[in-house]
N, C-alpha and C. Protein backbone atom coordinates (compact mmCIF):
# COMPACT_ATOMS: atom_id res chain seq x y z
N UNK A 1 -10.92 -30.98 14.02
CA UNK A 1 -10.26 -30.14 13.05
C UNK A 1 -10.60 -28.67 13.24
N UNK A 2 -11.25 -28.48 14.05
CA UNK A 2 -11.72 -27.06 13.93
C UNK A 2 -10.42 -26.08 15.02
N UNK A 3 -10.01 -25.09 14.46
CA UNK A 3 -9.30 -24.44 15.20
C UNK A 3 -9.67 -23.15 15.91
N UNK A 4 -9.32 -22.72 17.20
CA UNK A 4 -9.64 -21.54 17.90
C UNK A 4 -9.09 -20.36 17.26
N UNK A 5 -9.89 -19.32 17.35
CA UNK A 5 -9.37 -17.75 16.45
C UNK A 5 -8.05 -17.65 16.92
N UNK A 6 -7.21 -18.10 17.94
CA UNK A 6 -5.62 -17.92 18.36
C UNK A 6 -4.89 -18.53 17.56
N UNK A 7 -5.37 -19.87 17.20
CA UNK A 7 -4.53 -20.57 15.82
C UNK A 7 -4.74 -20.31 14.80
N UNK A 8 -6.10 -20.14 14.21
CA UNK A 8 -6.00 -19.49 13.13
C UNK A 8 -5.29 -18.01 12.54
N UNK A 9 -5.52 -17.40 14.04
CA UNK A 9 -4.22 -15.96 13.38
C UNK A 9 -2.99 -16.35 13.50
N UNK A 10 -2.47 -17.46 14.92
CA UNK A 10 -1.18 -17.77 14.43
C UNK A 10 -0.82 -18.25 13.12
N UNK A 11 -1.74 -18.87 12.68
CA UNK A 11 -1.15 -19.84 11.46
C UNK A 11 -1.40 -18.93 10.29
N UNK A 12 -2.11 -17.65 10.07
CA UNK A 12 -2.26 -16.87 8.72
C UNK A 12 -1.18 -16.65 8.30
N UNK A 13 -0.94 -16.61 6.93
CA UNK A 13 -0.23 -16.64 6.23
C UNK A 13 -0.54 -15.26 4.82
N UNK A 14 -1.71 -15.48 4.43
CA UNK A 14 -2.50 -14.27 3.44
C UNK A 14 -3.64 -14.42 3.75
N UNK A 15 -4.26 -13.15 3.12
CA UNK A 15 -5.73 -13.42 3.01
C UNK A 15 -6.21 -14.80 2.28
N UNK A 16 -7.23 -15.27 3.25
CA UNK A 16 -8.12 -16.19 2.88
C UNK A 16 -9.47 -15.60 1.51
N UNK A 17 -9.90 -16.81 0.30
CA UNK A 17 -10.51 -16.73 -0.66
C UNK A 17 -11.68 -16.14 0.70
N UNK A 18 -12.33 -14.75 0.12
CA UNK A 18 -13.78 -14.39 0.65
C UNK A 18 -14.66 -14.53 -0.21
N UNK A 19 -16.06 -15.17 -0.08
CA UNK A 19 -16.32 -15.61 -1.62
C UNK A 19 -17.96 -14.12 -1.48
N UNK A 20 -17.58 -13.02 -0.68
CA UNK A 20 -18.23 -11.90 -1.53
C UNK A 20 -17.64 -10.92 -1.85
N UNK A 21 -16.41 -11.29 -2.30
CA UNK A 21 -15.79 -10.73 -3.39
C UNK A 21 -14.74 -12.19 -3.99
N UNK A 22 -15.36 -12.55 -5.23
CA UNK A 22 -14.55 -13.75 -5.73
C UNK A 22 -13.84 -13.11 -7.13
N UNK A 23 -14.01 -11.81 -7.38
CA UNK A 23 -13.49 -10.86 -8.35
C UNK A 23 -11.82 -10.83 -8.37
N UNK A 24 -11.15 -10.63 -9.51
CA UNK A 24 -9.57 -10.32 -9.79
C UNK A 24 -9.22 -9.03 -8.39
N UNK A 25 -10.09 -7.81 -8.83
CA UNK A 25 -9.89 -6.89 -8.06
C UNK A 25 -9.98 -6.70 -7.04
N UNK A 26 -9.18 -6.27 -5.69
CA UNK A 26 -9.40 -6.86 -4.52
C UNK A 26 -9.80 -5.72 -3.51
N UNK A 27 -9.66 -4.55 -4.23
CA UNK A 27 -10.45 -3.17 -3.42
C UNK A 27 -11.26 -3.14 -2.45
N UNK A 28 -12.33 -3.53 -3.08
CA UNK A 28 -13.55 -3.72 -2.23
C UNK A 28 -13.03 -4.84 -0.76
N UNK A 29 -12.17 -5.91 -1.01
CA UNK A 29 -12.13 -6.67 -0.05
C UNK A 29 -11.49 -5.54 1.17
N UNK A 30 -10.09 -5.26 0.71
CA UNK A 30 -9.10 -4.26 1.38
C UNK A 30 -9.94 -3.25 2.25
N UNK A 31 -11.19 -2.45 1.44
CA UNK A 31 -11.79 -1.46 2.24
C UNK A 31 -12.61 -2.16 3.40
N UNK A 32 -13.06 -3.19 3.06
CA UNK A 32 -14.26 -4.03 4.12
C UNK A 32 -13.31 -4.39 5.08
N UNK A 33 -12.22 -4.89 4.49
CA UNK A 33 -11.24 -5.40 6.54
C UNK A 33 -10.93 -4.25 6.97
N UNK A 34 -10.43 -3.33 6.48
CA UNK A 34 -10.07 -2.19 7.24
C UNK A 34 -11.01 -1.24 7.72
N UNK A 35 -12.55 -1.74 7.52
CA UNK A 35 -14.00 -0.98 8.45
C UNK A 35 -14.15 -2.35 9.35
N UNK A 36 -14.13 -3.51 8.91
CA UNK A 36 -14.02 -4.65 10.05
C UNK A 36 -13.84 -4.23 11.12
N UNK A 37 -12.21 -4.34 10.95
CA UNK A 37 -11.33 -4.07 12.27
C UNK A 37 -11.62 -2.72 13.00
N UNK A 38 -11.72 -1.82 12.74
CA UNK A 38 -12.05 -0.32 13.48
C UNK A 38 -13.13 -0.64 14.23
N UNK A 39 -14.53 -1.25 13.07
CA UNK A 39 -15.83 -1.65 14.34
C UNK A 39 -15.46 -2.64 15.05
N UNK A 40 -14.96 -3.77 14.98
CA UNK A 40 -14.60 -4.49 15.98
C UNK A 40 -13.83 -3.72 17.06
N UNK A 41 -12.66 -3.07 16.45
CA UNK A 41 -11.96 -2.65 17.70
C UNK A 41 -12.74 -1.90 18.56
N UNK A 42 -13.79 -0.70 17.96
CA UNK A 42 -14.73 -0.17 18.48
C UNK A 42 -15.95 -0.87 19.39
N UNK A 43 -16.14 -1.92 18.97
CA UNK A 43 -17.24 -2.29 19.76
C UNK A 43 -16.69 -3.38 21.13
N UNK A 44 -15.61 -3.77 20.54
CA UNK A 44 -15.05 -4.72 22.04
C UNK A 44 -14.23 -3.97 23.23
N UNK A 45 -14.02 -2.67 22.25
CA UNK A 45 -13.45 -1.49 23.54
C UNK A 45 -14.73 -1.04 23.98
N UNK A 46 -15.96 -0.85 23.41
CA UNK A 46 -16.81 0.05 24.64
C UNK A 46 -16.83 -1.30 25.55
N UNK A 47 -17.53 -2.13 25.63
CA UNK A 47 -17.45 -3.73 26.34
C UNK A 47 -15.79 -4.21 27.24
N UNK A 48 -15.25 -3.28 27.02
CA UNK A 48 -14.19 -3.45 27.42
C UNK A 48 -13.90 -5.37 27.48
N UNK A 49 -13.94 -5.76 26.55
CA UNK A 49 -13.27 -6.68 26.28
C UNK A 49 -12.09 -6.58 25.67
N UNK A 50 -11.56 -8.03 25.28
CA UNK A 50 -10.06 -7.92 25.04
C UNK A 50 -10.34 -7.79 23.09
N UNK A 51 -9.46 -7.14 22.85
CA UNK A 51 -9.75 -6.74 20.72
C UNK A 51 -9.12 -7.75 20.07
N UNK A 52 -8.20 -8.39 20.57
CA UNK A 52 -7.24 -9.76 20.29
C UNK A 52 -8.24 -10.31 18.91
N UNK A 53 -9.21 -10.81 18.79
CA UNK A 53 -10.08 -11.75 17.61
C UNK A 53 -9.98 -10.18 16.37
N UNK A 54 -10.03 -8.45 16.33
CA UNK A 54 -9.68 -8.07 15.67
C UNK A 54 -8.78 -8.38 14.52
N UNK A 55 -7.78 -8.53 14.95
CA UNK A 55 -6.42 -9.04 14.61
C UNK A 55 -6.53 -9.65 13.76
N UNK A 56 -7.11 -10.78 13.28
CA UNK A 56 -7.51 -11.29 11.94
C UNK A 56 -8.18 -10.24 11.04
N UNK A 57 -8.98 -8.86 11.15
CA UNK A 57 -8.80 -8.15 9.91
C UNK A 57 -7.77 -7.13 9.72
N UNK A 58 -7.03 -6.70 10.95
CA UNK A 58 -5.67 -5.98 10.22
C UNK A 58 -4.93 -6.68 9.78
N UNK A 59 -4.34 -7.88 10.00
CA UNK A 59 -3.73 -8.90 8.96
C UNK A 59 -4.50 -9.26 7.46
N UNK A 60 -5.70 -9.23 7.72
CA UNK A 60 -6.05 -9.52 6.09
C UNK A 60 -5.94 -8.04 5.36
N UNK A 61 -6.51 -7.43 6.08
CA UNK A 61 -6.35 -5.71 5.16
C UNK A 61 -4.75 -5.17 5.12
N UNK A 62 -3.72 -5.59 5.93
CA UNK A 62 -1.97 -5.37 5.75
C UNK A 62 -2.02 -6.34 4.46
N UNK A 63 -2.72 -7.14 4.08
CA UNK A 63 -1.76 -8.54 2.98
C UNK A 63 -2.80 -7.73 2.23
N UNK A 64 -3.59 -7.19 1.85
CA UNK A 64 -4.16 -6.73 0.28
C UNK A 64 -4.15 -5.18 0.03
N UNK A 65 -3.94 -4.29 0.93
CA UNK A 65 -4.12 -3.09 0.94
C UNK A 65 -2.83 -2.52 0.49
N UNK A 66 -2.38 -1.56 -0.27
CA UNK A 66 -1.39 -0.93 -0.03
C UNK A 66 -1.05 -0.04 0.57
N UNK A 67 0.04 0.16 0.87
CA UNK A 67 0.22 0.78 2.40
C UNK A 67 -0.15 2.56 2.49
N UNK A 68 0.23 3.28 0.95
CA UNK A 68 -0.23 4.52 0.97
C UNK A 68 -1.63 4.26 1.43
N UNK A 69 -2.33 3.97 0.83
CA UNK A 69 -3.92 4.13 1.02
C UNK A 69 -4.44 3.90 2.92
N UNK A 70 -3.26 2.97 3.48
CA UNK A 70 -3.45 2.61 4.92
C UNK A 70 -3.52 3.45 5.35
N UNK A 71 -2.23 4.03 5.44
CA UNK A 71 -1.83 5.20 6.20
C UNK A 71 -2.59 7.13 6.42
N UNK A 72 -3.24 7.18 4.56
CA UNK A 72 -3.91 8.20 4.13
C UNK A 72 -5.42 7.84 5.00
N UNK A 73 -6.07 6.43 5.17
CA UNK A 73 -7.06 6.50 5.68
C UNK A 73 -7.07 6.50 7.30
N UNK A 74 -5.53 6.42 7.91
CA UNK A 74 -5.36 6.61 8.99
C UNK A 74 -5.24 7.76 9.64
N UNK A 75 -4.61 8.84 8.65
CA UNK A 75 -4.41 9.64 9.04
C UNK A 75 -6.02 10.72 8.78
N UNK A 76 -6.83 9.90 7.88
CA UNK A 76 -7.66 10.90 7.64
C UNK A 76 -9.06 10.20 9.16
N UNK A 77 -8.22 9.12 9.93
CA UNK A 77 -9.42 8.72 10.78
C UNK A 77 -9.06 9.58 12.26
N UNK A 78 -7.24 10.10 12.03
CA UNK A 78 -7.12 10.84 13.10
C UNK A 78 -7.90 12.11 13.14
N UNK A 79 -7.60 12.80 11.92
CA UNK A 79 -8.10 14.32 11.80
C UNK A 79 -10.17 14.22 11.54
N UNK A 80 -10.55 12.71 11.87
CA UNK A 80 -11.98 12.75 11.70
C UNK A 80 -12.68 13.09 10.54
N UNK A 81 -11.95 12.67 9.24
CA UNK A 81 -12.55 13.24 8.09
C UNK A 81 -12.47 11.88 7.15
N UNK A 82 -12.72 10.22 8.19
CA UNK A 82 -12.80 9.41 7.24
C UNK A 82 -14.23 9.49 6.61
N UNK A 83 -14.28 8.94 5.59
CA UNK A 83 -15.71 8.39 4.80
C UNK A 83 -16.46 7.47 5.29
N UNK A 84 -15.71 6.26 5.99
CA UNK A 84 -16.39 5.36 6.37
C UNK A 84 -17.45 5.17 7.81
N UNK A 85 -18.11 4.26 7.92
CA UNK A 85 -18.64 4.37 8.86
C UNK A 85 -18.72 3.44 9.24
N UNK A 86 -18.25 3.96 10.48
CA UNK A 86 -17.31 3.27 11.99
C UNK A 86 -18.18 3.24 12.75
């Protein structure tokens, strides 16, 4: 029964229950996939590996995030003035 990270992103559908955040409000989840994915993408590009297993947190952070806030933290990761740490 166990499936490889390729089926499991094929088969996502929404975010999966994360149970450290089991709260109504889903903020906190939204901000954590979208620092996920950047360090992942970050750390399997210096390793020059392939980022493909990323991909499961921009899909969970696209299904809870709204998209202004995506885009504002994208654009604020181009001009280097995000908050987070990457």
């Amino acid at each position: 029964m166990s499936e490889t990270i390729e089926e499991k992103i094929q088969n996502y559908t929404t975010a999966p229950f994360d149970a450290r955040f089991p709260n109504t409000n889903q903020t906190r989840n939204c901000y954590q996939n979208y620092l996920d994915f950047h360090r992942c993408n970050k750390s399997l590009s210096a390793k020059d590996q392939d980022i493909y297993p990323c991909t499961w947190y921009k899909r969970v952070y696209k299904s809870l995030c709204p998209i202004s806030w995506v885009s504002r933290w994208d654009d604020q990761m181009e001009n280097g003035s995000f908050a987070g740490k990457i």
